[in-house]
Protein backbone atom coordinates (compact mmCIF):
# COMPACT_ATOMS: atom_id res chain seq x y z
CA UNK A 1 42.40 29.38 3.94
CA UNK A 2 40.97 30.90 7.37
CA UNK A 3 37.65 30.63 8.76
CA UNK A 4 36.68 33.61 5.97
CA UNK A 5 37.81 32.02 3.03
CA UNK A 6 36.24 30.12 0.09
CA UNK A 7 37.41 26.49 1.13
CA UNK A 8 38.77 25.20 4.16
CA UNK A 9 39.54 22.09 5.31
CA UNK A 10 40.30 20.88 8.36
CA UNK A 11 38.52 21.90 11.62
CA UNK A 12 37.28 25.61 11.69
CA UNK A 13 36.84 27.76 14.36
CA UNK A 14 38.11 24.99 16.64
CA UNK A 15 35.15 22.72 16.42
CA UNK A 16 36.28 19.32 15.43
CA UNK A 17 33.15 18.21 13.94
CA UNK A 18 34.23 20.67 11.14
CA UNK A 19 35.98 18.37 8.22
CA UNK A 20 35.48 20.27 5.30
CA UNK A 21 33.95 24.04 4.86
CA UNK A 22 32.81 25.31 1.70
CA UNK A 23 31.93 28.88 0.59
CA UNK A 24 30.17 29.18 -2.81
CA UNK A 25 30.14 27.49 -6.18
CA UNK A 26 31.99 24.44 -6.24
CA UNK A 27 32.49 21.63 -9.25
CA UNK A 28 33.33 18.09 -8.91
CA UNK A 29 34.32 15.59 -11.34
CA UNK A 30 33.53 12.30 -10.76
CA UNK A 31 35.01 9.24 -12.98
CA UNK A 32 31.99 9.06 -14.98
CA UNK A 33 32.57 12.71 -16.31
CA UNK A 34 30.00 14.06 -15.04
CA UNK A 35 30.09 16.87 -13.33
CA UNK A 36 28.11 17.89 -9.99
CA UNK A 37 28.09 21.49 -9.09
CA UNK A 38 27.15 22.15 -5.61
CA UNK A 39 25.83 26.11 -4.28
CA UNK A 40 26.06 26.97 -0.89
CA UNK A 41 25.14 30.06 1.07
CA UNK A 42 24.00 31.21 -2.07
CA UNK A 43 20.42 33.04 -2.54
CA UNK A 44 19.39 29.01 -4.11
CA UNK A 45 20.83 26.50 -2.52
CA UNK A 46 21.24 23.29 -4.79
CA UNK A 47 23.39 20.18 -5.49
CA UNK A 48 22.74 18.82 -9.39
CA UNK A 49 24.89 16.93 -12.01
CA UNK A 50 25.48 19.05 -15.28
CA UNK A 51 23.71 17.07 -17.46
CA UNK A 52 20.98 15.52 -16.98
CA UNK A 53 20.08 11.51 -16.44
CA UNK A 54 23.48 11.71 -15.63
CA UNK A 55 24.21 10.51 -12.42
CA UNK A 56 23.21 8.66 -8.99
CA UNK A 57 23.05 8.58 -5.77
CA UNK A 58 23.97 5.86 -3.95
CA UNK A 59 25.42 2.03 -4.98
CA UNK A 60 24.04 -1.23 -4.75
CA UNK A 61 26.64 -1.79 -1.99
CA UNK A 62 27.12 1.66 -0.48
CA UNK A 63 23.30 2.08 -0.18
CA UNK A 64 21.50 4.88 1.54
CA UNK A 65 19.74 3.54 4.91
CA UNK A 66 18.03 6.94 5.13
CA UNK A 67 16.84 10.52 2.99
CA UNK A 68 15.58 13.02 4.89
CA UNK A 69 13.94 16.31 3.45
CA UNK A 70 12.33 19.46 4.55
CA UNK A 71 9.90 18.71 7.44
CA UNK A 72 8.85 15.36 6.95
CA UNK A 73 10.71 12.80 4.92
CA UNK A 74 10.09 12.62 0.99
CA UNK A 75 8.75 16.10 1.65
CA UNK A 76 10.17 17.63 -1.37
CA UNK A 77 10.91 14.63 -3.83
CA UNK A 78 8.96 14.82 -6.83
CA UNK A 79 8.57 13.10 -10.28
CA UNK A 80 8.01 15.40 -13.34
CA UNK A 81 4.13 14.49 -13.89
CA UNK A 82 3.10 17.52 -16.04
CA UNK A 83 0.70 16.32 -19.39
CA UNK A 84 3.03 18.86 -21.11
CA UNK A 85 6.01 15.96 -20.98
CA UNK A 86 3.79 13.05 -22.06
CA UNK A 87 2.34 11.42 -25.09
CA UNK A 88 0.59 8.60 -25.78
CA UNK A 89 -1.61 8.64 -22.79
CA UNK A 90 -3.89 5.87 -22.64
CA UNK A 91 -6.07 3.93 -19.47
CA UNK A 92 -4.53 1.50 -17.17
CA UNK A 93 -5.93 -2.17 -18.26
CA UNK A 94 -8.05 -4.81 -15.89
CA UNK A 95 -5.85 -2.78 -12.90
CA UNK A 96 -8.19 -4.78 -10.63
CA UNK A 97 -7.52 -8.08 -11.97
CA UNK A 98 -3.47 -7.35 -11.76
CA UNK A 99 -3.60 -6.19 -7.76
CA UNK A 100 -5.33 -9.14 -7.16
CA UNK A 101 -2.63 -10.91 -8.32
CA UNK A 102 -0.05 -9.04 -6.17
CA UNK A 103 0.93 -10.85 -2.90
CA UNK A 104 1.61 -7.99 0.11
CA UNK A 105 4.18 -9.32 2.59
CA UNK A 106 5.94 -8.46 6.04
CA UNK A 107 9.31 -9.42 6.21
CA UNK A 108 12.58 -9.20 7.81
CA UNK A 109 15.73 -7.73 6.06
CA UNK A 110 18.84 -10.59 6.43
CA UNK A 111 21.62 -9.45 8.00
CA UNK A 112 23.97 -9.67 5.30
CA UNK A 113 21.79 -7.39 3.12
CA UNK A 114 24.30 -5.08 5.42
CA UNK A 115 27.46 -5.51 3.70
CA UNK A 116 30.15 -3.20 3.32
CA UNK A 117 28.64 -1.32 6.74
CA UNK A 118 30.81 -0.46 9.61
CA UNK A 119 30.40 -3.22 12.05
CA UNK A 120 29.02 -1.26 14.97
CA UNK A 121 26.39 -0.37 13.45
CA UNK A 122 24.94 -3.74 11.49
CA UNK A 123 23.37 -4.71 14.89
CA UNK A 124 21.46 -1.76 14.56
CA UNK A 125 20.69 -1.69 11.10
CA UNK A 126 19.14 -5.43 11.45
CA UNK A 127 17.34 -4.25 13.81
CA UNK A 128 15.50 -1.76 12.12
CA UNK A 129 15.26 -3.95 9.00
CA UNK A 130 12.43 -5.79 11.35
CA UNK A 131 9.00 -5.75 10.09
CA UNK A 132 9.16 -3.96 6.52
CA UNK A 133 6.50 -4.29 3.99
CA UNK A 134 6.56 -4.72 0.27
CA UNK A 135 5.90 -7.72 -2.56
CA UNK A 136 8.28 -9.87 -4.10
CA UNK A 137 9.64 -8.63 -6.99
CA UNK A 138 10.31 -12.23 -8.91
CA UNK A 139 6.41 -12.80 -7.81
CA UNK A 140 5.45 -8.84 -9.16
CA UNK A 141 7.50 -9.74 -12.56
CA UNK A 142 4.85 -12.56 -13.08
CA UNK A 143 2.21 -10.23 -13.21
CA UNK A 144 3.12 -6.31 -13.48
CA UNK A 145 6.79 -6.71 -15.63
CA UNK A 146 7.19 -3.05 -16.34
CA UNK A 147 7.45 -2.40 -12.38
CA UNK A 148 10.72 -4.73 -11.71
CA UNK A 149 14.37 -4.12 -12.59
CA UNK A 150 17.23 -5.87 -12.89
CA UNK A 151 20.88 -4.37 -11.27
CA UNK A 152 23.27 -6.57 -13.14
CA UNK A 153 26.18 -5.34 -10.54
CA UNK A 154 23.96 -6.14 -7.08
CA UNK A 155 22.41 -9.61 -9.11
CA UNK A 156 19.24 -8.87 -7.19
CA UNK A 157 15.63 -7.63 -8.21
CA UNK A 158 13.99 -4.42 -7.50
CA UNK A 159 10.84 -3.02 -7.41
CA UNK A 160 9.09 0.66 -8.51
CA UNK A 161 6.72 0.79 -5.85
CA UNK A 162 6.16 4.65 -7.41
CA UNK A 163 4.59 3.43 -10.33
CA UNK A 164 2.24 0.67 -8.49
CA UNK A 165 0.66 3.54 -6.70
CA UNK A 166 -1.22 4.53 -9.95
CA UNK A 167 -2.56 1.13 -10.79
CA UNK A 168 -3.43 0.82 -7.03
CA UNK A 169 -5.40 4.00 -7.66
CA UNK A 170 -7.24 2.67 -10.24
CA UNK A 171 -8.02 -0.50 -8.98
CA UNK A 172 -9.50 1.07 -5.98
CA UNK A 173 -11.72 2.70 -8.35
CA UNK A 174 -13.01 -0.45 -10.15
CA UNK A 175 -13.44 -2.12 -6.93
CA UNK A 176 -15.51 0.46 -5.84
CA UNK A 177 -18.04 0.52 -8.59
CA UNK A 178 -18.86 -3.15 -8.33
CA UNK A 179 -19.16 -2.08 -4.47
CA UNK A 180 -22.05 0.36 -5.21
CA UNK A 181 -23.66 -1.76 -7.87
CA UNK A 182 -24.00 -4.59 -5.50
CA UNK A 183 -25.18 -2.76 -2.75
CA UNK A 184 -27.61 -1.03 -5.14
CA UNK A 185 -28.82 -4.21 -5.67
CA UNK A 186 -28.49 -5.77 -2.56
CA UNK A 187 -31.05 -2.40 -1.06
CA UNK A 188 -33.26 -3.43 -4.07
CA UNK A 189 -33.52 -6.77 -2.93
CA UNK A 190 -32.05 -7.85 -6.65
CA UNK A 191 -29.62 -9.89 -5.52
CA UNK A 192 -31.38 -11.66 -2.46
CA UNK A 193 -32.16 -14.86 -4.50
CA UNK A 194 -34.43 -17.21 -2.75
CA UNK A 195 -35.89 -14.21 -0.48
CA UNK A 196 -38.66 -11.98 -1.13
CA UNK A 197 -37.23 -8.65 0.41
CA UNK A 198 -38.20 -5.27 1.45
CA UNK A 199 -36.07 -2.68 1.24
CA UNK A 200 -36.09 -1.57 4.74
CA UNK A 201 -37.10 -3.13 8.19
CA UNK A 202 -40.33 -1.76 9.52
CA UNK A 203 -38.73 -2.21 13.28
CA UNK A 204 -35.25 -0.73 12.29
CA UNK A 205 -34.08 -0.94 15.81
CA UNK A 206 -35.21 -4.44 16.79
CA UNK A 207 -32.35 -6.33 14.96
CA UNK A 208 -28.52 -5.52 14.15
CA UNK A 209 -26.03 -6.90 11.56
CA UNK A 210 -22.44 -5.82 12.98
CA UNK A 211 -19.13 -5.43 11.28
CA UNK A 212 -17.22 -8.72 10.97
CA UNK A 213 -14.22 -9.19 13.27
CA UNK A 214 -11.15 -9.26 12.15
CA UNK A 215 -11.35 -7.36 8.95
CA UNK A 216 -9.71 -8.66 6.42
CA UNK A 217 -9.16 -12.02 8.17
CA UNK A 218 -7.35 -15.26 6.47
CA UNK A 219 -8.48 -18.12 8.73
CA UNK A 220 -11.46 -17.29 10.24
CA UNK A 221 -13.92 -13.78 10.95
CA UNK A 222 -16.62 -13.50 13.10
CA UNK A 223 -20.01 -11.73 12.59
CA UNK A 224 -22.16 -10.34 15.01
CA UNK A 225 -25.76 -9.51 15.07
CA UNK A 226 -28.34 -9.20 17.15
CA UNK A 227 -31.90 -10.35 16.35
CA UNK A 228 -35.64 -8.98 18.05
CA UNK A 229 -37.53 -11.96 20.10
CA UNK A 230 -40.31 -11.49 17.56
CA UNK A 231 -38.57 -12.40 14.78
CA UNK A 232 -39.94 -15.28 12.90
CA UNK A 233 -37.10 -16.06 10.18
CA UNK A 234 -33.41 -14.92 10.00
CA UNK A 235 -31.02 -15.64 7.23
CA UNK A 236 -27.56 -14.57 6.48
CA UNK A 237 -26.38 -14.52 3.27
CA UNK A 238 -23.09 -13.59 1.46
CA UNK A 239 -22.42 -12.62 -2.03
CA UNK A 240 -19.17 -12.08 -4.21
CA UNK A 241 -18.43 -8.60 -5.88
CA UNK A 242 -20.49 -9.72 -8.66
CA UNK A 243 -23.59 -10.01 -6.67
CA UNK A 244 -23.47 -14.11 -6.54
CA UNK A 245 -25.16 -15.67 -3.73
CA UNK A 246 -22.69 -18.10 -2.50
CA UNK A 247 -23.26 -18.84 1.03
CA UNK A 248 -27.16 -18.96 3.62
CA UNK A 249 -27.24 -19.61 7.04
CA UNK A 250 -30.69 -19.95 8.90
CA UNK A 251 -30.42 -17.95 12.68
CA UNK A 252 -32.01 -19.51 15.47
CA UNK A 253 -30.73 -18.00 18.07
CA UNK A 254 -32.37 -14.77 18.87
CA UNK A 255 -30.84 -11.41 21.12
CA UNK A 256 -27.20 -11.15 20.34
CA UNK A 257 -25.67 -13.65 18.39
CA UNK A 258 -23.07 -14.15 16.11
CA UNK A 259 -21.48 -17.02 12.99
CA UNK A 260 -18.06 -17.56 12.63
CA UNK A 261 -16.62 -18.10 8.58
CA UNK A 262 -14.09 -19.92 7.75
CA UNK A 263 -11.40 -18.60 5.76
CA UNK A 264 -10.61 -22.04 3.99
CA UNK A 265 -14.85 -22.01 2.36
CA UNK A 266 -13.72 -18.93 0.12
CA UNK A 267 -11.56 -17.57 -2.44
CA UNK A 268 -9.35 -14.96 -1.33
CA UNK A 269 -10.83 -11.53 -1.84
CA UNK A 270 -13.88 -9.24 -1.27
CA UNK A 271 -17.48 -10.27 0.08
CA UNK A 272 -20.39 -8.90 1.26
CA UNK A 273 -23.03 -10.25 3.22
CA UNK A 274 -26.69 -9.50 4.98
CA UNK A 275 -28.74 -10.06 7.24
CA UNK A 276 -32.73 -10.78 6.11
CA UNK A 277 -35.14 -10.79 9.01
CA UNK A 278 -38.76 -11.49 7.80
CA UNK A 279 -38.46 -10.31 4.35
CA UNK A 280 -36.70 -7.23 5.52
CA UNK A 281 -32.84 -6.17 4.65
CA UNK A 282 -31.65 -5.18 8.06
CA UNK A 283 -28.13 -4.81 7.03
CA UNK A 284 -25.53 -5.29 4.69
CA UNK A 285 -21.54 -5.16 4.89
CA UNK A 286 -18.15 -6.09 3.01
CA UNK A 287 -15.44 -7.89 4.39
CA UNK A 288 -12.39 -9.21 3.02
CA UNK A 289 -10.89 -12.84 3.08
CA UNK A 290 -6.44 -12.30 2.43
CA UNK A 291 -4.45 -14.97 1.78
């Protein structure tokens, strides 16, 4: 047809870059027998099977590197999540426990993860498969099951990182009161066994407890803290989330100062520790040991 027709296919108008031009409603039928209808140029633009849970995007071997939507990617991609389409609603158990279980990785992507890709571009596909993040779904199945699938044409494993985000959320949560009970009790001077402590430092600005360096660390941290030349009697101390003392060390040194930990003395996971300078609490602050 010409350049004002329904279809045309072909270059139009000259430009090359052209292939197909469509006007319109359009139906195709794919082998499956589903039907997608596409509208363009109409007042709502829209491409969508005619049934639905009735189609895909995409293969296991003719994957899609990239999805772009309006304005920022995954702008406009949404799961139905209205109460309205749900039953059986019902809290997310020990979500804590499970993340704790989850090992986070960097990796890199192996090149023949690129298959059935024109050649000239595999170079740069490996490339950007550099550096990604994400678990291992065999390792996930172990403890979150519902969150890994099975393709039976690819043979490989995959993960809904969608559905993680919830039990993240929760977790986070969790983790959070047993941050503000123990630091409740850590200002009360409950959980300074050993110590008789005040609340607060008469001399506030004499002595420092810094953040530990790096944060979260695996091998080894540093903390930093800084002591007043009349200070009698220093002590760090660090606690698990549960408010256990499992760690003192007696400061000499006084000014700036600092005490390196060693990854390899504790279990993986969160901490908090402070600083006890004549009695007083001078400071307390989390840090967290990875893997």
């Amino acid at each position: 047809m010409d350049s004002n027709g329904d279809v045309g296919i072909g270059p139009i108008s000259g430009d090359p870059a052209n292939k197909l031009h469509v006007r319109g409603d359009i139906q195709f039928d794919v082998l499956s027998g589903c039907k997608f209808h596409f509208t363009l140029y109409g007042t709502s633009p829209n491409l969508k099977p005619s049934w639905s849970n009735s189609a895909r995007i995409g293969l296991y071997n003719n994957k899609m590197y990239y999805i772009y939507s309006n304005h920022v990617w995954y702008d406009n991609l949404y799961d139905m999540s209205d109460i309205r389409i749900k039953e059986n609603i019902r809290s997310i158990d020990s979500p804590l426990a499970a993340i704790r279980q989850v090992r986070g990785i960097q990796y890199d992507l192996k090149r023949e993860y690129f298959t059935n890709t024109q050649e000239e571009k595999i170079d740069e596909l490996v490339e950007e498969g550099k550096n990604k993040y994400g678990v291992v779904a065999q390792e996930l199945m172990e403890v979150l099951p519902d969150l890994v699938v099975y393709n039976e044409e690819a043979k490989l494993y995959g993960v809904n990182y969608v559905e993680m985000i919830p039990i993240l959320v929760e977790a986070i949560k969790e983790q959070q009161v047993q941050i503000e009970e123990l630091q409740a009790a850590i200002g009360s001077g409950e959980a300074l066994k050993g110590a008789a402590v005040n609340a607060t430092s008469p001399d506030p600005e004499s002595s420092t407890l810094f953040q530990n360096a790096p944060n979260p660390f695996t091998e080894e941290t540093t903390i930093n803290y800084s002591l007043g030349e009349m200070v009698g009697s220093a002590t760090l101390f660090i606690y698990d989330m549960s408010g256990k003392q499992l760690r003192s060390y007696n400061l000499h040194e006084r000014g700036d100062s600092q005490i390196n930990i060693i990854g390899g003395e504790l279990d993986a996971g969160m901490y908090m520790y402070s600083l006890v300078a004549d009695g007083y609490l001078i400071g307390t602050k989390q840090m967290l040991l990875t893997d």
